[in-house]
PDB file of N, CA and C in Angstrom:
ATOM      1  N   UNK A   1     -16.504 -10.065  -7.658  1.00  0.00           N
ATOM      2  CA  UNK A   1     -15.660 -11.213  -7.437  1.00  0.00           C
ATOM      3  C   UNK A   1     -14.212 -10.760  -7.323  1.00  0.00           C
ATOM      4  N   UNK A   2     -14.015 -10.464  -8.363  1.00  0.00           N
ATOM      5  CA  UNK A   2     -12.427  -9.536  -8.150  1.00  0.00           C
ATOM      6  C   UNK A   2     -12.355  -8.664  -8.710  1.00  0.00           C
ATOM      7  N   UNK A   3     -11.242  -7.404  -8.202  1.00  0.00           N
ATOM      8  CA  UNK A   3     -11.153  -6.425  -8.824  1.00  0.00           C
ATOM      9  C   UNK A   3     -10.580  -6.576 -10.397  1.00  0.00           C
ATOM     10  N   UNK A   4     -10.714  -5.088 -11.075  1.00  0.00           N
ATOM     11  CA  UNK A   4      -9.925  -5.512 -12.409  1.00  0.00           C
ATOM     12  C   UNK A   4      -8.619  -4.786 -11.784  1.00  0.00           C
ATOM     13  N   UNK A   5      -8.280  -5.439 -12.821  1.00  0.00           N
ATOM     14  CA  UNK A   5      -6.503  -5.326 -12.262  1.00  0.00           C
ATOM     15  C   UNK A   5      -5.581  -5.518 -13.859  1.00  0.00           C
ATOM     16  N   UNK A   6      -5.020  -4.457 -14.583  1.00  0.00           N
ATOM     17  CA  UNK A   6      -4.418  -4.611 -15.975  1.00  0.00           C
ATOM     18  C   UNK A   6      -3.658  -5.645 -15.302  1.00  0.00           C
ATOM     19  N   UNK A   7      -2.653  -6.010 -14.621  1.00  0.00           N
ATOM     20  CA  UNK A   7      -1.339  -7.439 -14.315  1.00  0.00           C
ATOM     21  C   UNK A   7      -2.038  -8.008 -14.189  1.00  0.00           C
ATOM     22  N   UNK A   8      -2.953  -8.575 -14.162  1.00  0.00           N
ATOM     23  CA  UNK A   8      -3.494 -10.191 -13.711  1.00  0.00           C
ATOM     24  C   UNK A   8      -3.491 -10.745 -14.379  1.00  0.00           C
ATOM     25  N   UNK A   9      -2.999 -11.963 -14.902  1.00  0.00           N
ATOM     26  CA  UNK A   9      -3.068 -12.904 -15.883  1.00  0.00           C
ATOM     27  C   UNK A   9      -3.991 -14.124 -15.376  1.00  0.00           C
ATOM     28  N   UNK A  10      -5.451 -13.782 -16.597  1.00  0.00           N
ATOM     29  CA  UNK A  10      -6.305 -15.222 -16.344  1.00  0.00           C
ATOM     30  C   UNK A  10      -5.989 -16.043 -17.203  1.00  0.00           C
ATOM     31  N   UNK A  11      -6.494 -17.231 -16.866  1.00  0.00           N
ATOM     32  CA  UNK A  11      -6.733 -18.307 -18.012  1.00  0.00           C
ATOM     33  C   UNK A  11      -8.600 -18.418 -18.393  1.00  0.00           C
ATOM     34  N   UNK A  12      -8.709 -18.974 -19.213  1.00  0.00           N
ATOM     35  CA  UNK A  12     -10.230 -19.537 -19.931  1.00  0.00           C
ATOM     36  C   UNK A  12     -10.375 -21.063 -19.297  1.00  0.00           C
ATOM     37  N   UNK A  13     -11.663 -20.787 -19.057  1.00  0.00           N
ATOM     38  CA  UNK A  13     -11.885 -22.232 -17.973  1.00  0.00           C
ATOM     39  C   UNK A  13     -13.508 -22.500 -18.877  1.00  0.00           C
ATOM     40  N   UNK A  14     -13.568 -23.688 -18.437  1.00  0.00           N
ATOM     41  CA  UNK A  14     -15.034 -23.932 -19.064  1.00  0.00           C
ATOM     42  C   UNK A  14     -15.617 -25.253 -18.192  1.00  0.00           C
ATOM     43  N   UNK A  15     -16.518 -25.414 -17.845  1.00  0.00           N
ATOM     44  CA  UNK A  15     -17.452 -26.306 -17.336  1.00  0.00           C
ATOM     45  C   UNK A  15     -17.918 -27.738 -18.040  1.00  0.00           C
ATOM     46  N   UNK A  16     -18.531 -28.286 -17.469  1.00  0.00           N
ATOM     47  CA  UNK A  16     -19.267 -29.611 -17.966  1.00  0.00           C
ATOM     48  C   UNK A  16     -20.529 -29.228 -18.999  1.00  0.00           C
ATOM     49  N   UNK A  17     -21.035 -28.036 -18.347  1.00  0.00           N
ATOM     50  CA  UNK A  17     -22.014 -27.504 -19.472  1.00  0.00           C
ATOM     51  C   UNK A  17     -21.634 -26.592 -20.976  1.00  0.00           C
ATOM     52  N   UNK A  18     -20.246 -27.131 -20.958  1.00  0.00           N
ATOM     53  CA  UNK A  18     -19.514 -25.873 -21.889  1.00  0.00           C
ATOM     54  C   UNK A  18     -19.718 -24.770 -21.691  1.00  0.00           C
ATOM     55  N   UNK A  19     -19.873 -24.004 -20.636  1.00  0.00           N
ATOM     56  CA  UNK A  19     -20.276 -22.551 -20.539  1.00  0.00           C
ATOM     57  C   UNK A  19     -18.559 -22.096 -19.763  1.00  0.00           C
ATOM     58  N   UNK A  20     -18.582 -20.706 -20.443  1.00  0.00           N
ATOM     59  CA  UNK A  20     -16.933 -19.800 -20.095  1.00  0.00           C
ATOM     60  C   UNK A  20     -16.872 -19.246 -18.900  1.00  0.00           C
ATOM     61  N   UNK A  21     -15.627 -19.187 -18.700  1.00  0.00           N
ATOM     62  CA  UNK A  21     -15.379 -17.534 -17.873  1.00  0.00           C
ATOM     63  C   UNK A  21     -13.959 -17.556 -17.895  1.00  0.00           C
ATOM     64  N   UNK A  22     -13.746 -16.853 -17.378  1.00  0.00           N
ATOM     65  CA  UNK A  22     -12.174 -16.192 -17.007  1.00  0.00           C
ATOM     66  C   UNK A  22     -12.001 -16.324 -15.636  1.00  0.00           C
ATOM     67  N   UNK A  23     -10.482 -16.867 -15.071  1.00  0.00           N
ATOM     68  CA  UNK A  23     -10.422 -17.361 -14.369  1.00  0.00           C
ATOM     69  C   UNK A  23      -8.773 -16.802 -13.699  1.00  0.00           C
ATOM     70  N   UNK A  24      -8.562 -15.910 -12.359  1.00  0.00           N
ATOM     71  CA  UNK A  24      -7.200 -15.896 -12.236  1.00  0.00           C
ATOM     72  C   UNK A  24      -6.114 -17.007 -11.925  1.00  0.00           C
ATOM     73  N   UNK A  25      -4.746 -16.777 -12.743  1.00  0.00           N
ATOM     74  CA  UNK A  25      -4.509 -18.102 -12.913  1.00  0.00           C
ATOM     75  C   UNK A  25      -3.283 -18.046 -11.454  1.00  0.00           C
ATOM     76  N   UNK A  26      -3.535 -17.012 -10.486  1.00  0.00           N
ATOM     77  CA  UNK A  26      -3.165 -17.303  -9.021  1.00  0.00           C
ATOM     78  C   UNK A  26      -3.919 -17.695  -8.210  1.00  0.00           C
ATOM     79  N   UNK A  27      -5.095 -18.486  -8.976  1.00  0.00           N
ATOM     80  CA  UNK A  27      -6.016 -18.924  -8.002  1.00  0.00           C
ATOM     81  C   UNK A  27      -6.344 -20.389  -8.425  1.00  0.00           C
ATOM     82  N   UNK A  28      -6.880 -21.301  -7.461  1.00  0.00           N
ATOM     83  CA  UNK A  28      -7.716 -22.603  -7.562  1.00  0.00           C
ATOM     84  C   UNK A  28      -8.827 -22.174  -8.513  1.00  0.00           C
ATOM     85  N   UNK A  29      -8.721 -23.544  -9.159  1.00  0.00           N
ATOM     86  CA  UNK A  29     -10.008 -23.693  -9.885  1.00  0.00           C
ATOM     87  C   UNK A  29     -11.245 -24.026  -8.885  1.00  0.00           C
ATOM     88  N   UNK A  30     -12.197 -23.209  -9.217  1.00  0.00           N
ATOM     89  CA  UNK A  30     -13.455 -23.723  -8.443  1.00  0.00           C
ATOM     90  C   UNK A  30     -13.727 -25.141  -9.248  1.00  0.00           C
ATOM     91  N   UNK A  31     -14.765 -26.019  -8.425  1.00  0.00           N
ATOM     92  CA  UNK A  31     -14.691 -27.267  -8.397  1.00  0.00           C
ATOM     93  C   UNK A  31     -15.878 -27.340  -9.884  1.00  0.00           C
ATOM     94  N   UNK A  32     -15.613 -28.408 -10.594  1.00  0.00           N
ATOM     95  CA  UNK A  32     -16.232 -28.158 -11.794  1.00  0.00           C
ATOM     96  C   UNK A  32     -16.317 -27.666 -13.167  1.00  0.00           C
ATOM     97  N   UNK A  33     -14.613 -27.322 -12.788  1.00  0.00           N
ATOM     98  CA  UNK A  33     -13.822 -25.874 -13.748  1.00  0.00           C
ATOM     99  C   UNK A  33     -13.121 -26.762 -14.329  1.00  0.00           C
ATOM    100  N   UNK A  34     -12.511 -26.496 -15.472  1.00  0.00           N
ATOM    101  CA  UNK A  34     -11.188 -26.542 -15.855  1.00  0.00           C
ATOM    102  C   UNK A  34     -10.748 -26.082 -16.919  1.00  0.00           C
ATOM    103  N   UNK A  35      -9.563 -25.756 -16.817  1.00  0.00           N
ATOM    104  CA  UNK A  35      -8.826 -24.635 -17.664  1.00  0.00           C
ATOM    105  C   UNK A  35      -8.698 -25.341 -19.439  1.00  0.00           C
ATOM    106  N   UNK A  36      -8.696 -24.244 -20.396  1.00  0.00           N
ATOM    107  CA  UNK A  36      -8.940 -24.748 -21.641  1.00  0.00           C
ATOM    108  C   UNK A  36      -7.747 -24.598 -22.521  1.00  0.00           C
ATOM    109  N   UNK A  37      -6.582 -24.159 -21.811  1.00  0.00           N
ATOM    110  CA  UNK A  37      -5.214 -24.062 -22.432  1.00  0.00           C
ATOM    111  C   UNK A  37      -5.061 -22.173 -22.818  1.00  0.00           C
ATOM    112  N   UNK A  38      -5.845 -21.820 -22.428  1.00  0.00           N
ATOM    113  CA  UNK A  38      -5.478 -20.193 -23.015  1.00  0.00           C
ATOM    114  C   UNK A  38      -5.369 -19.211 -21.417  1.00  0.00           C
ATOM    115  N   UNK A  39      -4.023 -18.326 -21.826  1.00  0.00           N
ATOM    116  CA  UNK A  39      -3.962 -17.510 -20.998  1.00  0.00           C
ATOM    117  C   UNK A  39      -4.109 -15.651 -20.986  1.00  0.00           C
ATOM    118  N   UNK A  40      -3.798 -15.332 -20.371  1.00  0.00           N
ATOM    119  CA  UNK A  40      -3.408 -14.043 -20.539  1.00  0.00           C
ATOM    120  C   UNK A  40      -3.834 -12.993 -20.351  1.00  0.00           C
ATOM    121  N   UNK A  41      -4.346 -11.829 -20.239  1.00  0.00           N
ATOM    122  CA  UNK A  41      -4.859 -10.840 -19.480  1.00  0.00           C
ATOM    123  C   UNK A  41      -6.282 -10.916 -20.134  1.00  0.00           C
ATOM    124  N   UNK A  42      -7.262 -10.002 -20.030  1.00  0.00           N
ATOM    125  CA  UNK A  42      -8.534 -10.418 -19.609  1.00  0.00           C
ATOM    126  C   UNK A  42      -8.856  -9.792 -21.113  1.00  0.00           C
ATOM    127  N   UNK A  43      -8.593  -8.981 -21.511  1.00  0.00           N
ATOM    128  CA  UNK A  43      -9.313  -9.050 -22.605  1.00  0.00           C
ATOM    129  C   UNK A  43      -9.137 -10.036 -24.102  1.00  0.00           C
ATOM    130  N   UNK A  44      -7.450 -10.666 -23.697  1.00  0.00           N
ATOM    131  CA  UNK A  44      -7.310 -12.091 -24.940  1.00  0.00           C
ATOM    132  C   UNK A  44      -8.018 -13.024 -24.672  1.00  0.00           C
ATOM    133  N   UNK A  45      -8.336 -13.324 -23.165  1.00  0.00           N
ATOM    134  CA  UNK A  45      -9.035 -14.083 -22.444  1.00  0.00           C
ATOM    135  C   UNK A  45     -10.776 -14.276 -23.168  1.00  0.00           C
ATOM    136  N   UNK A  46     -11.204 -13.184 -22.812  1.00  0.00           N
ATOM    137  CA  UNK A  46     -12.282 -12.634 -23.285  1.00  0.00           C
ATOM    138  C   UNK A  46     -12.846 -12.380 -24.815  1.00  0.00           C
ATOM    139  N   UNK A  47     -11.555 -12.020 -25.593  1.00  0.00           N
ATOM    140  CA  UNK A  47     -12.091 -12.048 -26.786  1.00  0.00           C
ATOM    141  C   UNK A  47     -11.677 -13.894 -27.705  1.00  0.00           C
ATOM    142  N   UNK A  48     -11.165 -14.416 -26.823  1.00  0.00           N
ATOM    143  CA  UNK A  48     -10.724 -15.974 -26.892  1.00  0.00           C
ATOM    144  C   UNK A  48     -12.611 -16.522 -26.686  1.00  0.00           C
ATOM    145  N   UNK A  49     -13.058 -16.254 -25.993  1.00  0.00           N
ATOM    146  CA  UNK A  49     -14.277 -16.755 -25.067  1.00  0.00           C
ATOM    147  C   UNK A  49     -15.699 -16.163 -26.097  1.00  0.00           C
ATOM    148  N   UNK A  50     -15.475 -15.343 -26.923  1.00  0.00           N
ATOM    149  CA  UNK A  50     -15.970 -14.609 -27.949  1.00  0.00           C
ATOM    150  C   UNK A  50     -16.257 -15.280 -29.334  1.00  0.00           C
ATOM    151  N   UNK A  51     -15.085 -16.099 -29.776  1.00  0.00           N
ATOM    152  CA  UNK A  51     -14.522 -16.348 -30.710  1.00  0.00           C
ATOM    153  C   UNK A  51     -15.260 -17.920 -30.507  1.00  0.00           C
ATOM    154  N   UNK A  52     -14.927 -18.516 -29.445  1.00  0.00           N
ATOM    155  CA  UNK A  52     -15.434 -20.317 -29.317  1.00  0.00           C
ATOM    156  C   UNK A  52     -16.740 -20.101 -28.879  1.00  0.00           C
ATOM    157  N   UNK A  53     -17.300 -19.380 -27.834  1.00  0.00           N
ATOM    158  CA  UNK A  53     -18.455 -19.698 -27.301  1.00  0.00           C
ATOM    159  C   UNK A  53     -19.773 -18.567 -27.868  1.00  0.00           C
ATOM    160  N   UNK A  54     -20.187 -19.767 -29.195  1.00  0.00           N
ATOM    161  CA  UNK A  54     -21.185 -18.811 -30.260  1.00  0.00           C
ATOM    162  C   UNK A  54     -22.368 -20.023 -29.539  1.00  0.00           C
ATOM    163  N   UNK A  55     -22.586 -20.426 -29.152  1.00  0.00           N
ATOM    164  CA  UNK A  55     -24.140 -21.158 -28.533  1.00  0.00           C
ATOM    165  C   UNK A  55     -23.843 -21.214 -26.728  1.00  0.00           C
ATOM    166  N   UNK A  56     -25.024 -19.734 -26.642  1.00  0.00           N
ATOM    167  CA  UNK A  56     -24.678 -19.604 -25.363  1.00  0.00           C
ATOM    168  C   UNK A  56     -25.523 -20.595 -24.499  1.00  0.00           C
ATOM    169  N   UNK A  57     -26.445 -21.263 -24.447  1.00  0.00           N
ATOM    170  CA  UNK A  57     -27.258 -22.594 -24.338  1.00  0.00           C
ATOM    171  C   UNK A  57     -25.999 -23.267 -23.158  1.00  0.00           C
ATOM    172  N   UNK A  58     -26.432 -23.737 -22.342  1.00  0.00           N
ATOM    173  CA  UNK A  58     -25.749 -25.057 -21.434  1.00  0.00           C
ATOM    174  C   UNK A  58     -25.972 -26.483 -22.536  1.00  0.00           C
ATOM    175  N   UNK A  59     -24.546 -26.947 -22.335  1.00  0.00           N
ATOM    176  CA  UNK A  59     -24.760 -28.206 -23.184  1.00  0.00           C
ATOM    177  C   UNK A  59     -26.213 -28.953 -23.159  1.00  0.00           C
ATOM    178  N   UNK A  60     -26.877 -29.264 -21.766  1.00  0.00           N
ATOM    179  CA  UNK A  60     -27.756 -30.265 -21.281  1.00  0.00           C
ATOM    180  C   UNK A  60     -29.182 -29.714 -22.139  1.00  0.00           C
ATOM    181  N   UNK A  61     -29.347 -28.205 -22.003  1.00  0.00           N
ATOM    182  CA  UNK A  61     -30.245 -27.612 -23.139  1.00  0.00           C
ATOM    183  C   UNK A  61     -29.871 -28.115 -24.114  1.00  0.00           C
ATOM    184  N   UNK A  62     -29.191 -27.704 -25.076  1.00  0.00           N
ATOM    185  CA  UNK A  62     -28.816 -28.395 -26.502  1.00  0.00           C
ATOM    186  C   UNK A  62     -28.767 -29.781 -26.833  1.00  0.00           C
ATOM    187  N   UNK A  63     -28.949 -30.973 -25.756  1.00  0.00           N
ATOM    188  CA  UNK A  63     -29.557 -32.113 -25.813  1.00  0.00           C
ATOM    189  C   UNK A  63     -30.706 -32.254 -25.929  1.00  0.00           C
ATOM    190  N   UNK A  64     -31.198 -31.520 -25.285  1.00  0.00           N
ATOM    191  CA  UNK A  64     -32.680 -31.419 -25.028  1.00  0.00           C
ATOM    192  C   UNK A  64     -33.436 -31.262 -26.270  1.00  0.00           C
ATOM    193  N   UNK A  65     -32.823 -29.772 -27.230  1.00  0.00           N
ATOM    194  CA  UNK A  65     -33.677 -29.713 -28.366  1.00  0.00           C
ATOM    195  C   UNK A  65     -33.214 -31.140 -29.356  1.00  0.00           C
ATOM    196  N   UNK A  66     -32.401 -31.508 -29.500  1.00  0.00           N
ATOM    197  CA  UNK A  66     -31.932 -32.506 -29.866  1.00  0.00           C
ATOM    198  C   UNK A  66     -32.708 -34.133 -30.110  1.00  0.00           C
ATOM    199  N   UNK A  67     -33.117 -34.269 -28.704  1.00  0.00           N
ATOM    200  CA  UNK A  67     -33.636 -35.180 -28.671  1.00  0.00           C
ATOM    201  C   UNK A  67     -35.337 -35.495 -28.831  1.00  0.00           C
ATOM    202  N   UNK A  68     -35.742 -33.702 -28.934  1.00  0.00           N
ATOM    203  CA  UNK A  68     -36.955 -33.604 -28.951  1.00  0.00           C
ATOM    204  C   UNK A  68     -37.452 -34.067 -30.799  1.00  0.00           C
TER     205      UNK A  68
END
C-alpha cells in the first residue's frame, strides 16, 4: 500500500466494525474510516492501536456471541 517512510505522519482510524489501522494523514480517508484523534509516526500510531484494540473480533461478531 505504501512505502515505509520514517517522515510520514499517520493518524489511527477505525471503522464501523471497530477494527484499526494506520492511516497517512496526507491522504483521504477511505470511505468508512474515520480518524480516532491520534497522530504521529507509525510506530505511536501502532503501539496506540496495541494498547485499545485487545478484541480483535469485528464488532458484528461480538454481537453475535452476545446474543447467542
Amino acid at each position: 500500500m505504501f512505502e515505509d517512510d520514517d517522515d510520514r505522519i499517520y493518524q489511527v482510524v477505525r471503522n464501523d466494525e471497530q477494527q484499526y489501522s494506520i492511516w497517512p494523514v496526507s491522504h483521504d480517508l477511505p470511505p468508512g474510516w474515520q480518524g480516532v484523534g491520534v497522530q504521529g509516526d507509525k510506530s505511536t500510531c501502532l503501539r496506540h492501536i496495541g494498547e485499545v484494540w485487545t478484541d480483535l473480533r469485528p464488532l458484528s461478531a461480538r454481537y453475535e456471541e452476545v446474543a447467542r
